[in-house]
N, C-alpha and C. Protein backbone atom coordinates (compact mmCIF):
# COMPACT_ATOMS: atom_id res chain seq x y z
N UNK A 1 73.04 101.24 118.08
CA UNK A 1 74.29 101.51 118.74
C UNK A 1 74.34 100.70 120.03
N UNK A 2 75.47 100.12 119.91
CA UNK A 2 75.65 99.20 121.41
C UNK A 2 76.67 99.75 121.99
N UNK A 3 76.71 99.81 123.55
CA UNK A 3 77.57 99.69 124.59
C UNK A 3 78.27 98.49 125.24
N UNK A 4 78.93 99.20 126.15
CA UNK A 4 80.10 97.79 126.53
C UNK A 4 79.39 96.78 127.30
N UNK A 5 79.66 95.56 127.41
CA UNK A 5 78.73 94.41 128.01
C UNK A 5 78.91 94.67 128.89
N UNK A 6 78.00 94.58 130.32
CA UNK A 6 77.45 94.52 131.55
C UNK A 6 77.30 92.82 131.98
N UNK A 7 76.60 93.09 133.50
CA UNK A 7 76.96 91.73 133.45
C UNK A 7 75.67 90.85 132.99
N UNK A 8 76.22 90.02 132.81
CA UNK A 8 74.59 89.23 132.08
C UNK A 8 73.77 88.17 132.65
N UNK A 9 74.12 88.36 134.30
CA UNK A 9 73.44 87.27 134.91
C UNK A 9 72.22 87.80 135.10
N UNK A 10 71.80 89.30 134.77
CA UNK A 10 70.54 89.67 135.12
C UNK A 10 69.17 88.62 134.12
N UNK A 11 68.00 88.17 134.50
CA UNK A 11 67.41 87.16 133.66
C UNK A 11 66.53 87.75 132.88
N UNK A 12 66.41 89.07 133.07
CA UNK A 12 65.25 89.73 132.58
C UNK A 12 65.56 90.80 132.12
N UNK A 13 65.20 91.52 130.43
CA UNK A 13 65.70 93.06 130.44
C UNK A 13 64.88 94.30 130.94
N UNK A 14 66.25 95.18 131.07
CA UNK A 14 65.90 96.36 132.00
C UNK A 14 65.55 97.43 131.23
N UNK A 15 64.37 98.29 131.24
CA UNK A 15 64.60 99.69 130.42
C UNK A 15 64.67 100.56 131.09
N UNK A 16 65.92 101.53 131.06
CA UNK A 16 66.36 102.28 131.87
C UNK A 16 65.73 103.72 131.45
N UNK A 17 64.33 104.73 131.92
CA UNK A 17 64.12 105.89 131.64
C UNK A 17 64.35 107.01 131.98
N UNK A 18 64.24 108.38 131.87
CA UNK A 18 64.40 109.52 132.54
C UNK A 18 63.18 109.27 133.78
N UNK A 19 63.02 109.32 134.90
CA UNK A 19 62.27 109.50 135.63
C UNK A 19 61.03 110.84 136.12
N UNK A 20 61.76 111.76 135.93
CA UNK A 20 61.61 113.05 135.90
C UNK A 20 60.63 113.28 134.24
N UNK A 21 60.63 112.96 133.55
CA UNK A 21 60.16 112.79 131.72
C UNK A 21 58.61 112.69 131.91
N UNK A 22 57.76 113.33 131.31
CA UNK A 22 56.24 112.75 131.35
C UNK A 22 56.41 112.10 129.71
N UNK A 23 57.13 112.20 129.16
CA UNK A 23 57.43 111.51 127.48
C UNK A 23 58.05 110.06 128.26
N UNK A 24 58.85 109.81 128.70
CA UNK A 24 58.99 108.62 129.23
C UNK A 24 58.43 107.83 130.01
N UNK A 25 58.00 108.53 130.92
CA UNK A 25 56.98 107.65 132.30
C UNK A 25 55.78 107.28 130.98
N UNK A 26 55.51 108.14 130.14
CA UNK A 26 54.11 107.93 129.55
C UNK A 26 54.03 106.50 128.37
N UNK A 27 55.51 106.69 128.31
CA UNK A 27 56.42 105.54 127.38
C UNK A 27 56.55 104.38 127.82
N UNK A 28 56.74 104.69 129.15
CA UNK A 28 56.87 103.25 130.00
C UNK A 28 55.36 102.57 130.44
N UNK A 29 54.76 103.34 130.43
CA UNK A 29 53.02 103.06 130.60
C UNK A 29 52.48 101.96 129.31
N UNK A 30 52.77 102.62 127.99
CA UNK A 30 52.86 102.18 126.69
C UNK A 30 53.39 100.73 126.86
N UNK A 31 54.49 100.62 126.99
CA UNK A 31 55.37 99.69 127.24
C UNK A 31 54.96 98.41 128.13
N UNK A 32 54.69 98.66 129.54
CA UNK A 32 53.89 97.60 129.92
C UNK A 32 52.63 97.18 129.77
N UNK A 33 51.66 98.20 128.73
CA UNK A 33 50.24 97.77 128.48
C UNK A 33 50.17 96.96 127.45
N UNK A 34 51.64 96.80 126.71
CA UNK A 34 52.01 96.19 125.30
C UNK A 34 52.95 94.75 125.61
N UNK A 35 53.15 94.76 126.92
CA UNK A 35 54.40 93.55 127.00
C UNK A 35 53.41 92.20 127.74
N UNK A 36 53.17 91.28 126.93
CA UNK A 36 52.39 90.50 127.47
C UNK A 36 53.33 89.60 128.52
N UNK A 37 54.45 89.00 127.68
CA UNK A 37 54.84 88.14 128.52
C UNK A 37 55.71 88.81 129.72
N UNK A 38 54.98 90.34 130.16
CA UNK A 38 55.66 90.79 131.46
C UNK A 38 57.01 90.20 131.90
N UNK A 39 57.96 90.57 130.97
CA UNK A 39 59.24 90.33 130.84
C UNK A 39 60.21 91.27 131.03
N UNK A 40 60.08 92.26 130.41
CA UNK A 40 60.44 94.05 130.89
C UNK A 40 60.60 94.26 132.13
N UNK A 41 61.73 94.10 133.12
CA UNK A 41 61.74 95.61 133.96
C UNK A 41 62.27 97.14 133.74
N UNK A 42 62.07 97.69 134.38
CA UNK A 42 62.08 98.97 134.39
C UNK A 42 62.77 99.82 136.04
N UNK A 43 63.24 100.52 135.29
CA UNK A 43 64.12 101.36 136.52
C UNK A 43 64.63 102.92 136.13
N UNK A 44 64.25 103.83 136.75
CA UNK A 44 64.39 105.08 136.94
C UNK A 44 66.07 105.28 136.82
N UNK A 45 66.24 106.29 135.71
CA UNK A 45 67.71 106.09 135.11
C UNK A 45 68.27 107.03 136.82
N UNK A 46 67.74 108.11 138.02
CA UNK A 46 68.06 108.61 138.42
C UNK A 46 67.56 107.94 140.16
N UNK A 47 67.81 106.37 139.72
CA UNK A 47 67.15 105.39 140.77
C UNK A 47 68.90 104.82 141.10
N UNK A 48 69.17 104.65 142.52
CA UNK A 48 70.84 103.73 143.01
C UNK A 48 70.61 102.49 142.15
N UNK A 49 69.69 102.20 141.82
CA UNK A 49 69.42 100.58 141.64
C UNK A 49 70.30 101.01 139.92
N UNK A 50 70.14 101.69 138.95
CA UNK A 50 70.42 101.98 137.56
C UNK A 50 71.74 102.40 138.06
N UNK A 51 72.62 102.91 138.85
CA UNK A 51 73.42 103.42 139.53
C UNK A 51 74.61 102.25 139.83
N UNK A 52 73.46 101.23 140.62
CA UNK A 52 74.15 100.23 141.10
C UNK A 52 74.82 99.41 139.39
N UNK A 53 73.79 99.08 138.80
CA UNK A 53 73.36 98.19 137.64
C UNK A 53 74.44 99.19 136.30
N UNK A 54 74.63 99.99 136.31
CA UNK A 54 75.27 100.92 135.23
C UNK A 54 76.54 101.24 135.13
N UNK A 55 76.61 101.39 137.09
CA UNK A 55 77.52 101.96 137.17
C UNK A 55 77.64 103.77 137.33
N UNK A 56 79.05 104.04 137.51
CA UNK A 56 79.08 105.64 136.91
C UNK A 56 79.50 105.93 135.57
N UNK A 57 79.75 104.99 134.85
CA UNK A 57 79.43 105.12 133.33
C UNK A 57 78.08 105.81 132.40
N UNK A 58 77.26 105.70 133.30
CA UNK A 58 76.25 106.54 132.14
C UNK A 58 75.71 107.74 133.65
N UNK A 59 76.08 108.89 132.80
CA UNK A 59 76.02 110.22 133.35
C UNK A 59 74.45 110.39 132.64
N UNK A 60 73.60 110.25 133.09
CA UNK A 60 71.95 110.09 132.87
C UNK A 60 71.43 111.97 132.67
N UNK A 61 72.63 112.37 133.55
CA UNK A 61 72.14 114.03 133.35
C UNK A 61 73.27 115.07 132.39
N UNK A 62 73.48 114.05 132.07
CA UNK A 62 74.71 114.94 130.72
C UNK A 62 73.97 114.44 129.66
N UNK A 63 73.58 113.08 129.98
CA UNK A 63 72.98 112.85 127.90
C UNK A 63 71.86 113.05 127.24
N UNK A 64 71.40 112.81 126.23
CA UNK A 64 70.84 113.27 125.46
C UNK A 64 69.47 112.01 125.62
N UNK A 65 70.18 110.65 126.01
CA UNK A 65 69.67 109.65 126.53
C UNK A 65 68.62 109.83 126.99
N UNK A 66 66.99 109.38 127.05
CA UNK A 66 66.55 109.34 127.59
C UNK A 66 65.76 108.07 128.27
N UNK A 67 65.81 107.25 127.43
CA UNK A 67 65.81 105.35 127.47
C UNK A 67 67.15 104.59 127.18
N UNK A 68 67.70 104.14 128.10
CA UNK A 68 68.36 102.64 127.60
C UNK A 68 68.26 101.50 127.74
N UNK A 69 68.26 100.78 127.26
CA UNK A 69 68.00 99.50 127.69
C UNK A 69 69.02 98.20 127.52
N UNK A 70 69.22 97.49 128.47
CA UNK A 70 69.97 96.22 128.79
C UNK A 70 69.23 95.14 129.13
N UNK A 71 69.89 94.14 127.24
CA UNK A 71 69.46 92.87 127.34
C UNK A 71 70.36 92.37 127.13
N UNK A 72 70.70 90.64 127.73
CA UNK A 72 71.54 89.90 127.50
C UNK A 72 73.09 90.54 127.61
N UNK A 73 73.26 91.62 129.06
CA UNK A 73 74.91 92.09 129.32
C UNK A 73 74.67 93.26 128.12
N UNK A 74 73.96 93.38 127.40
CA UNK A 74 74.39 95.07 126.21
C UNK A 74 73.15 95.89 126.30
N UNK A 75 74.44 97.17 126.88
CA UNK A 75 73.26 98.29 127.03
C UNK A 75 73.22 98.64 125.64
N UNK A 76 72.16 99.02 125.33
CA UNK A 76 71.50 99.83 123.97
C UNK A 76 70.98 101.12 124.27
N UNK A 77 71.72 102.01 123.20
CA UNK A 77 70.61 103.45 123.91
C UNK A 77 70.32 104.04 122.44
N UNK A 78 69.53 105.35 122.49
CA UNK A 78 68.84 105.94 121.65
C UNK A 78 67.61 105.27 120.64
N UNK A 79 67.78 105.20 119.25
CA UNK A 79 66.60 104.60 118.70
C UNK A 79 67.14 102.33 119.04
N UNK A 80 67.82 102.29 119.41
CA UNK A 80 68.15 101.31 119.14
C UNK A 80 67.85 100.70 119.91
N UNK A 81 67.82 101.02 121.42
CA UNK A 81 67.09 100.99 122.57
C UNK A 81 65.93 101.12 122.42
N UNK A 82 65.16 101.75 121.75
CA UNK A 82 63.50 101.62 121.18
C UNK A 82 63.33 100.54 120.51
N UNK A 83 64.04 100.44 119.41
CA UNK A 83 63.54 99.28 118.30
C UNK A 83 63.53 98.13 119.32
N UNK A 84 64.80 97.32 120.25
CA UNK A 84 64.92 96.39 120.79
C UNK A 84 63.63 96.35 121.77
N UNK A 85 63.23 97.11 122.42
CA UNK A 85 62.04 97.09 123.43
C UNK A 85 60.76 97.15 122.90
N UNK A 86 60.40 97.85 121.46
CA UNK A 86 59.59 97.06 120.81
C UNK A 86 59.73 95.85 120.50
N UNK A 87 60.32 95.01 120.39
CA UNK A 87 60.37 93.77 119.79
C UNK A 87 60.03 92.74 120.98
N UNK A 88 59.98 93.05 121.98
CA UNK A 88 59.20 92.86 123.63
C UNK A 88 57.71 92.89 123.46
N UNK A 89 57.09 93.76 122.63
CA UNK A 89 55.93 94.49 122.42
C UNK A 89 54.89 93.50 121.41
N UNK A 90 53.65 93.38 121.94
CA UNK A 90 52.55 92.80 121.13
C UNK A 90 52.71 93.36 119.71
N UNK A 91 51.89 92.63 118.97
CA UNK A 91 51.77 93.09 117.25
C UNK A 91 50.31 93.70 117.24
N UNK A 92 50.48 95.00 116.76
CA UNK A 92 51.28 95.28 115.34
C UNK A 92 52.75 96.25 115.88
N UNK A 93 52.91 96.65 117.42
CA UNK A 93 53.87 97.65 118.11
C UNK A 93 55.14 96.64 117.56
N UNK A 94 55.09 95.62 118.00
CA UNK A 94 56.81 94.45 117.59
C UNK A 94 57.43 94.81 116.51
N UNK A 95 56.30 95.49 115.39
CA UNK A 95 57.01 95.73 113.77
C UNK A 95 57.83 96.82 113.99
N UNK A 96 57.53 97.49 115.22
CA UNK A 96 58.57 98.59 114.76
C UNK A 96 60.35 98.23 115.14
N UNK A 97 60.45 97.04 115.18
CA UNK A 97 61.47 96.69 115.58
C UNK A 97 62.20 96.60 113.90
N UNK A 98 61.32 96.53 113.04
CA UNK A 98 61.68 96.79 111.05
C UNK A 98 62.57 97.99 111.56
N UNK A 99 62.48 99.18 112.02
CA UNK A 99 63.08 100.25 111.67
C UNK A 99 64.37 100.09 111.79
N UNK A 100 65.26 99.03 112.25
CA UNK A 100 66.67 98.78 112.42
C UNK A 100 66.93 98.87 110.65
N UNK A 101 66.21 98.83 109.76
CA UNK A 101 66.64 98.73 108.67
C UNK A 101 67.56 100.26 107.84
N UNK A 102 66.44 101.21 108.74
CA UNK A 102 66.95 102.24 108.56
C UNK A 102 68.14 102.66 109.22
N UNK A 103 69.34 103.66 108.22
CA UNK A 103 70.27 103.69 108.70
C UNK A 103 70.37 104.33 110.54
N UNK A 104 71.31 103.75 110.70
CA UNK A 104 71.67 104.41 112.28
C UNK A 104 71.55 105.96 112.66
N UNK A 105 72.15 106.34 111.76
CA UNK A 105 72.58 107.75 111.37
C UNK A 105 71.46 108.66 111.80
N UNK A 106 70.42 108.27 110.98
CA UNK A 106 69.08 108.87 110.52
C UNK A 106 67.80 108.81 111.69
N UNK A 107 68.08 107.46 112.14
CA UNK A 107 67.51 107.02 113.64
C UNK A 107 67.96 107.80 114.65
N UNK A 108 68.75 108.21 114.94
CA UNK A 108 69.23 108.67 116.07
C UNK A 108 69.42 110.35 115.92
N UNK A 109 69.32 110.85 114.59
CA UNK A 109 69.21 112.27 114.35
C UNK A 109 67.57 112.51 114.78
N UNK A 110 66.91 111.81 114.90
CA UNK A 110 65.53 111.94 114.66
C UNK A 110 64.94 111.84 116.26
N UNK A 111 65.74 110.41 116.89
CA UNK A 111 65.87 110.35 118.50
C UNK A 111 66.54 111.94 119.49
N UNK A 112 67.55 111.83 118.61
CA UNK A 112 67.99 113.25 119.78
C UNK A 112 67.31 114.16 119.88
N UNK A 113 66.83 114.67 117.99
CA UNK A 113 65.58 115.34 118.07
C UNK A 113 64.89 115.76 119.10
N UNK A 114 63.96 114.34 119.24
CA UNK A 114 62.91 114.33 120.17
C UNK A 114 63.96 114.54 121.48
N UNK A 115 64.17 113.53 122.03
CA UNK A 115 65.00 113.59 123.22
C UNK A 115 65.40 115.37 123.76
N UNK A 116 65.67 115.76 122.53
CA UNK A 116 66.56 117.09 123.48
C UNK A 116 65.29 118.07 123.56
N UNK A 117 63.94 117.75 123.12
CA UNK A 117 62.41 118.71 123.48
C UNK A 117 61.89 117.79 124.26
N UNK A 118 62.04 117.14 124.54
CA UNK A 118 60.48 116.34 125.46
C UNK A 118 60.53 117.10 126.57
N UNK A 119 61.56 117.94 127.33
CA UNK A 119 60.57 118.60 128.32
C UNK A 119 60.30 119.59 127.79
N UNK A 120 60.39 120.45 127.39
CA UNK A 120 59.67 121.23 126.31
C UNK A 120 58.44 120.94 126.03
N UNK A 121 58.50 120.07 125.23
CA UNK A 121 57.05 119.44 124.19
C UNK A 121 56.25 119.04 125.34
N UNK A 122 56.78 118.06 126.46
CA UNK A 122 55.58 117.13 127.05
C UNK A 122 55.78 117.58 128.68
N UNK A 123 56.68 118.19 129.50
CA UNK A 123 56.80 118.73 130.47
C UNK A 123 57.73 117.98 131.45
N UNK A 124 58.16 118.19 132.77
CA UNK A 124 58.88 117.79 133.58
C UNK A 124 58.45 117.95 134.72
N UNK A 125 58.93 116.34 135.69
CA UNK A 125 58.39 115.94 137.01
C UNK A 125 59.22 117.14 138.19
N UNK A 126 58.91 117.35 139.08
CA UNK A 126 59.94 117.65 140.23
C UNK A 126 60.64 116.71 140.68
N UNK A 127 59.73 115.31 140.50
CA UNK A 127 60.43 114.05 141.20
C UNK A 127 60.18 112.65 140.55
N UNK A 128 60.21 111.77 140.86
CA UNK A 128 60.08 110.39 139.72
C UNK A 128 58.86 109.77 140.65
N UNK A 129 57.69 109.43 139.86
CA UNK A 129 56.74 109.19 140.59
C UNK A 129 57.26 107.78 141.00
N UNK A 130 55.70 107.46 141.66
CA UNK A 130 56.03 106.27 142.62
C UNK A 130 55.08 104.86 141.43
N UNK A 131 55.24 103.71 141.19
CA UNK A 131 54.53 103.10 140.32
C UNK A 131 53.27 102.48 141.25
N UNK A 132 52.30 102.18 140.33
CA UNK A 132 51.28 101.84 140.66
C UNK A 132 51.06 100.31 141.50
N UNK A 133 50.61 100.28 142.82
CA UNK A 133 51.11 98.81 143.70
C UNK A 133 50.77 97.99 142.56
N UNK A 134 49.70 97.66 141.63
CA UNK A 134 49.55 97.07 140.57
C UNK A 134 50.80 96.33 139.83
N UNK A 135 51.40 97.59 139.34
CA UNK A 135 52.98 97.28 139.11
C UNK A 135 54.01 97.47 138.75
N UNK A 136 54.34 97.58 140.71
CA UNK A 136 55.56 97.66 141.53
C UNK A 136 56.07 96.38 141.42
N UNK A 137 56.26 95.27 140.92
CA UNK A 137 56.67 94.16 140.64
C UNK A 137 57.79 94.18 139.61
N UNK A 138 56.84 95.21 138.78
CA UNK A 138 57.86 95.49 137.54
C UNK A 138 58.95 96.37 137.31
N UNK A 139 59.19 97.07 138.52
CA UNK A 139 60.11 98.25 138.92
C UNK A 139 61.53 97.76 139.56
N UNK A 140 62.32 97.66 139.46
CA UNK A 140 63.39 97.80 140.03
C UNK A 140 63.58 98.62 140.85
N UNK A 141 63.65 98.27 141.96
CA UNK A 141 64.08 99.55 143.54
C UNK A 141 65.30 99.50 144.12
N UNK A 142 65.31 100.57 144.90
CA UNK A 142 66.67 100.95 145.44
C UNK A 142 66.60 99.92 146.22
């Protein structure tokens, strides 16, 4: 599922997470231990900078959303936003970018799924941690 184009002078894509999420922060951990060509940024969906970059178009605390991501001006959210940010991802993680094969439908029944337990299942921050000076490079800030 795609959203409306953004602007596309940004050079690098963004994955936008729940901040507050230990399923996401733990996702985003995943994510840069897998992205060699450190190409990925990343920004706290409840950060001005995702705010600035989004807009007030994505209400981050109404949806079901818990990753989106914007490459090339198109935000992507739910499984589709996964598959694309695997495909960022070393092999054998890149294959899961195959799952676009499966219908949309089925992907995203399975995403909200998860999405609407992860604090449930995996727990919740009080606040959005701070990233590691290591890398804070890779963060997008206010």
């Amino acid at each position: 599922m795609e959203s409306e184009v953004f602007d596309d002078s940004l050079e690098r894509p963004i994955v936008f997470f729940d901040g507050v999420c230990n399923l996401c922060n733990a996702s985003v951990l995943f994510f840069l231990d897998r992205n060699q060509k450190e190409n990925l940024m990343f920004a706290s969906l409840q950060s001005s900078i995702a705010e600035k970059i989004l807009g007030k178009k994505t209400e981050w605390n109404d949806s079901p959303y818990s990753v989106l991501f914007l490459e090339k001006g198109i935000l992507y959210q739910k499984s589709t936003a996964i598959i694309k940010i695997c495909a960022h991802l070393t092999f054998p993680w890149n294959l899961f970018s195959l799952f676009r094969w499966i219908p949309n439908s089925i992907r995203d029944f399975v995403y909200d799924w998860v999405a609407g337990n992860r604090y449930r299942w995996f727990g919740k921050l009080d606040a959005c941690r701070t990233p590691h000076p290591n890398l804070k490079s890779r963060f997008l800030e206010d």
